[in-house]
PDB file of N, CA and C in Angstrom:
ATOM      1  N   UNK A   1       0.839  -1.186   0.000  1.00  0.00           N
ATOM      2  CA  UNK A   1       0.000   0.000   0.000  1.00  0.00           C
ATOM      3  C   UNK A   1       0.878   1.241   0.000  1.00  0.00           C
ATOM      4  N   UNK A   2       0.248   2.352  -0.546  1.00  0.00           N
ATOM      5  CA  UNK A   2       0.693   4.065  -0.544  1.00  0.00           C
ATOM      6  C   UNK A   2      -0.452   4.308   0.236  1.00  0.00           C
ATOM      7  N   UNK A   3       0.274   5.593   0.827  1.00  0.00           N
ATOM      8  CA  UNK A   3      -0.512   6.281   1.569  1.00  0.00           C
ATOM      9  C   UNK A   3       0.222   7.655   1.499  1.00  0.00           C
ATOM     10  N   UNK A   4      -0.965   8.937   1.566  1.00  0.00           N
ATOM     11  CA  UNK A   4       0.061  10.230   1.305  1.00  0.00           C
ATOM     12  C   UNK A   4      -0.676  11.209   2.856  1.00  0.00           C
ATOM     13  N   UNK A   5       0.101  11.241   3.593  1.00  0.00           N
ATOM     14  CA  UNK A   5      -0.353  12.420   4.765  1.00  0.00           C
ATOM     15  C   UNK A   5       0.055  13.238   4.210  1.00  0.00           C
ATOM     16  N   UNK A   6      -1.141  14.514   4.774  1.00  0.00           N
ATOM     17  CA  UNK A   6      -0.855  15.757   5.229  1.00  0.00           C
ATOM     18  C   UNK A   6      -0.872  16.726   6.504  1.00  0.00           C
ATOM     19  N   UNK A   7       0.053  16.857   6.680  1.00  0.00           N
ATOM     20  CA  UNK A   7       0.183  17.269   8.799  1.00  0.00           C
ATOM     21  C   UNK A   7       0.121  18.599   8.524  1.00  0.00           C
ATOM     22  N   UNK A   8      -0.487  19.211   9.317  1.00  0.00           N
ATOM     23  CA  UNK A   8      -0.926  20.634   9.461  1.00  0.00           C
ATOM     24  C   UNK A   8      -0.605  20.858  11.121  1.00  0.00           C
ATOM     25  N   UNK A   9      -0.807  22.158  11.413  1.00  0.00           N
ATOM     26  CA  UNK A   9      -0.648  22.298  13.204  1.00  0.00           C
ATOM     27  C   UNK A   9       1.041  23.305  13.215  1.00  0.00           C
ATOM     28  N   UNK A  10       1.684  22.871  14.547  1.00  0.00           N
ATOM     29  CA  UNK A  10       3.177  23.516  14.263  1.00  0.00           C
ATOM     30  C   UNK A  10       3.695  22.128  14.384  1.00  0.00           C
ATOM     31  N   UNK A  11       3.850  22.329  12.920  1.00  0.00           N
ATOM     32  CA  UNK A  11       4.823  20.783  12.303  1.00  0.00           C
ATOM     33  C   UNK A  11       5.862  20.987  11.211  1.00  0.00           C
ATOM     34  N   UNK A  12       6.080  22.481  11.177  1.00  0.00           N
ATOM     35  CA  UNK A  12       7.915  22.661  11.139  1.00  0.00           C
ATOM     36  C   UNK A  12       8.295  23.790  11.892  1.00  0.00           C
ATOM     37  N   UNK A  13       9.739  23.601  11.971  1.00  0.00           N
ATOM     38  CA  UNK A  13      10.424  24.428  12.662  1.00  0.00           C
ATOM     39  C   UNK A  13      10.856  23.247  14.021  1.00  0.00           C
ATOM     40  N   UNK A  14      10.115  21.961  13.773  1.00  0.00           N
ATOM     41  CA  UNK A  14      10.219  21.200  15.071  1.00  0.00           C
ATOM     42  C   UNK A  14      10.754  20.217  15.178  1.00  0.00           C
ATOM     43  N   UNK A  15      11.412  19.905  14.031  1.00  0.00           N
ATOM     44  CA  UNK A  15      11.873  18.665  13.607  1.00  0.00           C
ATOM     45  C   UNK A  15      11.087  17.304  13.201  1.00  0.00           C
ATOM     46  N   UNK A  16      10.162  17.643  12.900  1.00  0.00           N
ATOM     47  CA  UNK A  16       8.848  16.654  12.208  1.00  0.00           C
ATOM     48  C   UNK A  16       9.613  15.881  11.401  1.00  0.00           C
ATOM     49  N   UNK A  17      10.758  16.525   9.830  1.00  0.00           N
ATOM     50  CA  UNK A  17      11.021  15.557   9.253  1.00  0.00           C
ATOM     51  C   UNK A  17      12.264  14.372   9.761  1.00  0.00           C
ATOM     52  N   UNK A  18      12.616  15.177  10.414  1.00  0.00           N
ATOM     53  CA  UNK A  18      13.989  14.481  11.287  1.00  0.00           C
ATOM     54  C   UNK A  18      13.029  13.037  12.062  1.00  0.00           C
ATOM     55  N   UNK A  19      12.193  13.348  12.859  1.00  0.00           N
ATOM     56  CA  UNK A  19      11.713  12.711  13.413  1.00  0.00           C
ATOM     57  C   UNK A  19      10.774  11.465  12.791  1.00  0.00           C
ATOM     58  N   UNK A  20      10.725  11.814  11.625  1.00  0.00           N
ATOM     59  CA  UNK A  20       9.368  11.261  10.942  1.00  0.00           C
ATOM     60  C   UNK A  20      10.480  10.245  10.436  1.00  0.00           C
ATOM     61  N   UNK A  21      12.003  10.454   9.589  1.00  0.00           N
ATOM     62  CA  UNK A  21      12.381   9.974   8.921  1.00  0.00           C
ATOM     63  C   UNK A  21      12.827   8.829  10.297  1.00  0.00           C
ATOM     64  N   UNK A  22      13.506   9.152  11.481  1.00  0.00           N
ATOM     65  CA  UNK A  22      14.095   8.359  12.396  1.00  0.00           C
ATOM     66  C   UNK A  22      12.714   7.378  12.415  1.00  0.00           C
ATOM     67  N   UNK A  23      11.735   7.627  12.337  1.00  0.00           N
ATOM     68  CA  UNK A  23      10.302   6.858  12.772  1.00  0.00           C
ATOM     69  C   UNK A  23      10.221   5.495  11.658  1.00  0.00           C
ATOM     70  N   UNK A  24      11.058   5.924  10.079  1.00  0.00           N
ATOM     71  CA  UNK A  24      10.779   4.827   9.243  1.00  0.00           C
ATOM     72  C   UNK A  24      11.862   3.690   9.753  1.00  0.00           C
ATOM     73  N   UNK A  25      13.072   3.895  10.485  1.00  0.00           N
ATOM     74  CA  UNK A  25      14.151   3.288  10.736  1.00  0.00           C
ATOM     75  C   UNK A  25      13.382   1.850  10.930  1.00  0.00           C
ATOM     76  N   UNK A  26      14.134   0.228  10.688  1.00  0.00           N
ATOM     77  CA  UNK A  26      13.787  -0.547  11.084  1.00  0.00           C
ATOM     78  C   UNK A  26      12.216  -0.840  10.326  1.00  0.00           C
ATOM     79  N   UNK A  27      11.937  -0.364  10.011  1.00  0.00           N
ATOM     80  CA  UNK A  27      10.376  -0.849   8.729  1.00  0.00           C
ATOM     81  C   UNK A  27      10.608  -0.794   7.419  1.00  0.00           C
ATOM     82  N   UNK A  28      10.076  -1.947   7.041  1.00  0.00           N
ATOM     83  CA  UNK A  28      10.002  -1.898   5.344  1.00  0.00           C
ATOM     84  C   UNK A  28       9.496  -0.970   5.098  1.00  0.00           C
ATOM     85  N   UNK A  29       9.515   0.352   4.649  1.00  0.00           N
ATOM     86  CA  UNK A  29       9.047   1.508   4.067  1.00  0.00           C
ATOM     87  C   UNK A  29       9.725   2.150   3.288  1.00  0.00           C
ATOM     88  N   UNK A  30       9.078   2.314   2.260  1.00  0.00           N
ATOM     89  CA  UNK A  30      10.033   3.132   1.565  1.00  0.00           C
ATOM     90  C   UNK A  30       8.719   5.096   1.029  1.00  0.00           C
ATOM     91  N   UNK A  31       9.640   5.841   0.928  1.00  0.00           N
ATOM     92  CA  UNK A  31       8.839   7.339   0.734  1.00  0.00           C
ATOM     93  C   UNK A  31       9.703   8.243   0.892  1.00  0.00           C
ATOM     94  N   UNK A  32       8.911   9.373   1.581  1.00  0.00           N
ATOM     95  CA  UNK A  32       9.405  10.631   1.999  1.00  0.00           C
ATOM     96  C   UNK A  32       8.891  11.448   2.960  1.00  0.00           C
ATOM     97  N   UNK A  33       9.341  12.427   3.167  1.00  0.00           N
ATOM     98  CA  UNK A  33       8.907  13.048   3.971  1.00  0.00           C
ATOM     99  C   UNK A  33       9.448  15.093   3.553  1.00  0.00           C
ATOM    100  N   UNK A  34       8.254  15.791   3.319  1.00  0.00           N
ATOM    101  CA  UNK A  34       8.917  17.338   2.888  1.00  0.00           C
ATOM    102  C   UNK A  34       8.066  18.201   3.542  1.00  0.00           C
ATOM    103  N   UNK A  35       9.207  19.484   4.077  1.00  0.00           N
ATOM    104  CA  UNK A  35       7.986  20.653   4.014  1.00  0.00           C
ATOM    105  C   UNK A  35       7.241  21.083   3.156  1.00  0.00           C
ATOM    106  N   UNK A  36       5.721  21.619   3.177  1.00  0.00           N
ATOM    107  CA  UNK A  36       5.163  22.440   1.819  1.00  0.00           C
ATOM    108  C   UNK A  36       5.224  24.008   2.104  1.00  0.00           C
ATOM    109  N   UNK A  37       5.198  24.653   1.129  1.00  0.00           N
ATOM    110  CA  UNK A  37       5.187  26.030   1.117  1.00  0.00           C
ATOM    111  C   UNK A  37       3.908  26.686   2.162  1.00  0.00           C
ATOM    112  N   UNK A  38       3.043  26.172   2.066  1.00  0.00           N
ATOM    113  CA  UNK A  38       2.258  26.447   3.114  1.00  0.00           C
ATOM    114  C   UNK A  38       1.949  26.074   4.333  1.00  0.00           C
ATOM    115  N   UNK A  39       2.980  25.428   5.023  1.00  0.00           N
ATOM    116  CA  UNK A  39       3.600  25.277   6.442  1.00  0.00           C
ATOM    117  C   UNK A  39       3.027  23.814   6.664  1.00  0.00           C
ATOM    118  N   UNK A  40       2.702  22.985   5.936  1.00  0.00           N
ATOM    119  CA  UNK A  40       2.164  21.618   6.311  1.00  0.00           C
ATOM    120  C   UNK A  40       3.266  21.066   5.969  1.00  0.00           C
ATOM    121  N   UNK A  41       3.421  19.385   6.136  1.00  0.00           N
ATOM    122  CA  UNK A  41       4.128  18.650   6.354  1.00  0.00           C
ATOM    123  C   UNK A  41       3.616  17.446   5.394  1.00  0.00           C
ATOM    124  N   UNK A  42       4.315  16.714   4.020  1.00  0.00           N
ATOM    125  CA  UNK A  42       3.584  15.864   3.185  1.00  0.00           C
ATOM    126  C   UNK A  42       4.893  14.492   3.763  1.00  0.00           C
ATOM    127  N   UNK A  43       4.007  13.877   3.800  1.00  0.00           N
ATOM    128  CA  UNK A  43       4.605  12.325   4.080  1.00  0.00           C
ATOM    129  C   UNK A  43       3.808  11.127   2.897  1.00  0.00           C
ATOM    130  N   UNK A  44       4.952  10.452   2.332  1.00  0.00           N
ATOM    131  CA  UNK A  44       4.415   9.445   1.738  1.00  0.00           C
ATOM    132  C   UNK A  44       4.872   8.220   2.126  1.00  0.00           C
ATOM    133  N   UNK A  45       4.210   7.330   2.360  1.00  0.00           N
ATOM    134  CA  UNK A  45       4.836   5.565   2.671  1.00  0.00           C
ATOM    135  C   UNK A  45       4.320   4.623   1.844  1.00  0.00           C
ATOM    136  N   UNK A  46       5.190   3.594   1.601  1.00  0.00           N
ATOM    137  CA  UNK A  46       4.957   3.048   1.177  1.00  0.00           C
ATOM    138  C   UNK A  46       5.292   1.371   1.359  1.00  0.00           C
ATOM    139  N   UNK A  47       4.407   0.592   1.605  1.00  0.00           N
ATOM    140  CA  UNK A  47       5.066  -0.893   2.344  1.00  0.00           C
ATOM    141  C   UNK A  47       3.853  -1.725   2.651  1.00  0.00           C
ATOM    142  N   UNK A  48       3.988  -2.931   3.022  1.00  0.00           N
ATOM    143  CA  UNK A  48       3.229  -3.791   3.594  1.00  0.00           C
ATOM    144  C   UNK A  48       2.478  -3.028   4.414  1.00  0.00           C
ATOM    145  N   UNK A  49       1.182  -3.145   4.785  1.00  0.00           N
ATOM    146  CA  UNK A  49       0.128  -2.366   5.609  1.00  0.00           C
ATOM    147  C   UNK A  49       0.431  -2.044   7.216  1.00  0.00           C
ATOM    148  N   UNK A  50       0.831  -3.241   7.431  1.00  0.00           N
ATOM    149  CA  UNK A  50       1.627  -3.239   8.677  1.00  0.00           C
ATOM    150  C   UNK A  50       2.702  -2.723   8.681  1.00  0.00           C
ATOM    151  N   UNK A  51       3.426  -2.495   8.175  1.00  0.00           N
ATOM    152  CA  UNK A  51       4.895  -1.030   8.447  1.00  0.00           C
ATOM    153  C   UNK A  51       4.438   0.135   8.100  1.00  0.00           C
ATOM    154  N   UNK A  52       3.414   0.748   7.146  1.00  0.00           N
ATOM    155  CA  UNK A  52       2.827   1.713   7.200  1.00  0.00           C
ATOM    156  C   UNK A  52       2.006   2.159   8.402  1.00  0.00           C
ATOM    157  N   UNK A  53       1.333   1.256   8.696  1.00  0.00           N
ATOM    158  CA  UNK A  53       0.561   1.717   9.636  1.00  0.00           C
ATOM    159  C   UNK A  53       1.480   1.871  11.287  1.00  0.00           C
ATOM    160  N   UNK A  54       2.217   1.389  11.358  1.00  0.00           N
ATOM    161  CA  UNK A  54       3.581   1.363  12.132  1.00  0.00           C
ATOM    162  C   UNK A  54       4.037   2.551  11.933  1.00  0.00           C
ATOM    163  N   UNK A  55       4.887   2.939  10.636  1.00  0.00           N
ATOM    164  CA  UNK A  55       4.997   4.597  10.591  1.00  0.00           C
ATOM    165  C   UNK A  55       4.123   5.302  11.352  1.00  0.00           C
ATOM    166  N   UNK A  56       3.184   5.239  10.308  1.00  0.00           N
ATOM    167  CA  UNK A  56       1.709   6.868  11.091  1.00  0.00           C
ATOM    168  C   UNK A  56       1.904   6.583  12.631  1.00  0.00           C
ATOM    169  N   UNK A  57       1.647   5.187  13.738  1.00  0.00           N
ATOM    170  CA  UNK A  57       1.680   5.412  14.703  1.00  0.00           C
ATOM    171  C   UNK A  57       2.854   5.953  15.504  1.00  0.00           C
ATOM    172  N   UNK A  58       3.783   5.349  14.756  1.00  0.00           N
ATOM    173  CA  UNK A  58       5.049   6.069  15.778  1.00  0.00           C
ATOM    174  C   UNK A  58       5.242   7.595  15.662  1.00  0.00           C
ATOM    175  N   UNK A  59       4.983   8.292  13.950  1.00  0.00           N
ATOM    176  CA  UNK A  59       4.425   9.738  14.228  1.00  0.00           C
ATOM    177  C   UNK A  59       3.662  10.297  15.276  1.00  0.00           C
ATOM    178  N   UNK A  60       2.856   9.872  15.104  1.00  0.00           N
ATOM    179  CA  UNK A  60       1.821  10.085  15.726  1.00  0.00           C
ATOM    180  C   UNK A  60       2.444  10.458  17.478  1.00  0.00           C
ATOM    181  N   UNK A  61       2.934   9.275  17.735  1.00  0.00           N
ATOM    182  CA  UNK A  61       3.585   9.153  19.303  1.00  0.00           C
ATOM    183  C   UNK A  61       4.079  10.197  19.613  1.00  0.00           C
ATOM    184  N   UNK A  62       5.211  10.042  18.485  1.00  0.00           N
ATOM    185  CA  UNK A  62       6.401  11.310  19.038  1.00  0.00           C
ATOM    186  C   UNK A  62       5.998  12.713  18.442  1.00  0.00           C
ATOM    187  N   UNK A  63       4.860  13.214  17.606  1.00  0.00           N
ATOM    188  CA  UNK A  63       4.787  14.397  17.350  1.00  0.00           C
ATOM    189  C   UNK A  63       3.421  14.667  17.178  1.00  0.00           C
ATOM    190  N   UNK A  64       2.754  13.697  17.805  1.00  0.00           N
ATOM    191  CA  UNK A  64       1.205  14.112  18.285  1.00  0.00           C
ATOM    192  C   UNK A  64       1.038  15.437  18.859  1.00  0.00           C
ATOM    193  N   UNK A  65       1.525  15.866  19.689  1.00  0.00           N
ATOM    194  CA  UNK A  65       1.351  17.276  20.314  1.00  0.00           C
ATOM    195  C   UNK A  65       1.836  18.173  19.328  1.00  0.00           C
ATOM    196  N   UNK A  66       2.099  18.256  18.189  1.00  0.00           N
ATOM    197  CA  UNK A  66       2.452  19.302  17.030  1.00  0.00           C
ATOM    198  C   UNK A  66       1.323  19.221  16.042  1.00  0.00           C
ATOM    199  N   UNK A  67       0.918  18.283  16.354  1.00  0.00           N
ATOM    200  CA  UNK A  67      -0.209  17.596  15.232  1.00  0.00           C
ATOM    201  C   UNK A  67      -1.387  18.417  15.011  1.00  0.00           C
ATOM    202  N   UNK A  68      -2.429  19.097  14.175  1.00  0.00           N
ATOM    203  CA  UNK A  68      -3.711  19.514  14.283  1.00  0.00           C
ATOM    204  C   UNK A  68      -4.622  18.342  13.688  1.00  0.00           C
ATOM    205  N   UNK A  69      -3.726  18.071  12.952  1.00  0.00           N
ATOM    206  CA  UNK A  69      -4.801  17.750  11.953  1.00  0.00           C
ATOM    207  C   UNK A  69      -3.505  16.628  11.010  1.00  0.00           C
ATOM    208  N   UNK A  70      -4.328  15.683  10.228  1.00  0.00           N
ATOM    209  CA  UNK A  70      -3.494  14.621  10.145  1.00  0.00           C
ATOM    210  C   UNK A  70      -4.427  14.520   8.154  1.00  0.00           C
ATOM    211  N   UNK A  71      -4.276  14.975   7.218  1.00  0.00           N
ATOM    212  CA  UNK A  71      -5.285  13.852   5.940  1.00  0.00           C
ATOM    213  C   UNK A  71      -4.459  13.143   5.619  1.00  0.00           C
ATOM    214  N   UNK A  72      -4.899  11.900   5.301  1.00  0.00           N
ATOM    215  CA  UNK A  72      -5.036  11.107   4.490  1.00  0.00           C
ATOM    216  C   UNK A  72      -5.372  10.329   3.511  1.00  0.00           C
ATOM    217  N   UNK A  73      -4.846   9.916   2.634  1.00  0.00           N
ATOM    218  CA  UNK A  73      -5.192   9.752   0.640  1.00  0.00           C
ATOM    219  C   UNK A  73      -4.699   8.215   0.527  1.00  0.00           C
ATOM    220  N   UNK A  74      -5.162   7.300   0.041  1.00  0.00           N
ATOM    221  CA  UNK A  74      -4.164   6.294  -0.840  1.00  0.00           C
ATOM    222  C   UNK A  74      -4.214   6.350  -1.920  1.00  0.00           C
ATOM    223  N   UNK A  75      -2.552   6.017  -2.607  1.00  0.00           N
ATOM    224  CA  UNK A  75      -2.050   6.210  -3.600  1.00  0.00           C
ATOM    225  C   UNK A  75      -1.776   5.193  -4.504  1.00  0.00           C
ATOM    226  N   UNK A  76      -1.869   5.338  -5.490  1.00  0.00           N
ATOM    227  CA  UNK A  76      -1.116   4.181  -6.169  1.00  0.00           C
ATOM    228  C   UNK A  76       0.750   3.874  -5.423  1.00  0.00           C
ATOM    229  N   UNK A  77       0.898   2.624  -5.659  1.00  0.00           N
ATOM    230  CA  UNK A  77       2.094   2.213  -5.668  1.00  0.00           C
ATOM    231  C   UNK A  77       3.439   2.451  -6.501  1.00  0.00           C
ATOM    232  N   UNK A  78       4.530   3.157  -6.076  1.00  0.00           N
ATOM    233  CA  UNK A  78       5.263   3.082  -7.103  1.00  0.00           C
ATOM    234  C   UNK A  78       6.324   2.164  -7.154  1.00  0.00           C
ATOM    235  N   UNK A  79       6.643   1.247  -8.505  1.00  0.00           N
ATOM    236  CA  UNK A  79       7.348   0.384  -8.928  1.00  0.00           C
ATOM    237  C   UNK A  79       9.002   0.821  -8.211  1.00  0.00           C
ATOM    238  N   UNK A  80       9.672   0.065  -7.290  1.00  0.00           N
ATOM    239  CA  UNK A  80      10.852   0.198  -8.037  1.00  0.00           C
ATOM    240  C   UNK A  80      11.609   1.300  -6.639  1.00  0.00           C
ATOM    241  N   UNK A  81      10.657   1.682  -5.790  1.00  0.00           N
ATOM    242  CA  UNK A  81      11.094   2.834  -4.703  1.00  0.00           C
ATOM    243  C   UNK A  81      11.802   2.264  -3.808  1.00  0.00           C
ATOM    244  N   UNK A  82      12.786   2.893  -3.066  1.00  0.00           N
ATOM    245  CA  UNK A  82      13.869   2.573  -1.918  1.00  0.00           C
ATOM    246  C   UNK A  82      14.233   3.117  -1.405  1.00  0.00           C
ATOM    247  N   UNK A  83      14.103   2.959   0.012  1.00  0.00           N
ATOM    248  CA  UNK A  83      14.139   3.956   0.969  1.00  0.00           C
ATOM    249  C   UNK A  83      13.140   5.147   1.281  1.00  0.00           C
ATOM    250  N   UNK A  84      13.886   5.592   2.912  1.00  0.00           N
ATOM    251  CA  UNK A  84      13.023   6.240   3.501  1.00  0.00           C
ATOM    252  C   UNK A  84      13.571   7.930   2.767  1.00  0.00           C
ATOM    253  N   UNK A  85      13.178   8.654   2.927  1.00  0.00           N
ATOM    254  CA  UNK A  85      13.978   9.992   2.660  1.00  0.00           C
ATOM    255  C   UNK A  85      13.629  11.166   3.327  1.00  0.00           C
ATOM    256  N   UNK A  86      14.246  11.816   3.662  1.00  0.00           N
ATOM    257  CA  UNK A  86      13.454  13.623   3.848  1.00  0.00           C
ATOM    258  C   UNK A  86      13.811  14.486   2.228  1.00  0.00           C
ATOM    259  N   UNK A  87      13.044  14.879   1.979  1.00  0.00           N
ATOM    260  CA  UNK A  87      13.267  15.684   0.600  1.00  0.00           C
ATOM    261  C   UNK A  87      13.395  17.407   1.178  1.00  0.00           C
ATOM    262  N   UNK A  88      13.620  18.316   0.189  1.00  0.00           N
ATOM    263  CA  UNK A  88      13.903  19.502   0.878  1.00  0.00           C
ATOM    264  C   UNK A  88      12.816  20.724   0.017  1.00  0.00           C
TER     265      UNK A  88
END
């Protein structure tokens, strides 16, 4: 499965992607993680349902209190992806 968040709230300036990316460590996931120009936070994963859903929760854990607001989309899959990343 893909899945594409969008984190809204104060979720930069705080280390969201630092944190988000340490969060894929140890899970089959592969994506990203970037600021958007309009102060939200886009995360994509991608993996067995169970390491995705593993991601979002460990977000969730460690940067729940930054959090307002959380959407979520599924995506198609892309062929061929590796690794976790922060993009800039």
């Amino acid at each position: 499965m893909r899945i594409r968040v969008v984190y809204s709230g104060r979720v930069q300036g705080v280390g969201f992607r630092a944190t988000a990316s340490w969060c894929a460590d140890g899970l089959n996931v592969s994506g990203f993680v970037r600021n958007q120009p309009d102060g939200t936070v886009l995360l994509e994963a991608q993996g067995a349902p169970q390491d995705v859903e593993a991601l979002l929760a460990r977000v969730a854990e460690r940067m729940g209190r930054n959090i307002a607001r959380a959407d979520r989309a599924e995506l198609p899959e892309r062929a061929g992806e590796q690794g976790f990343e922060i993009r800039r």
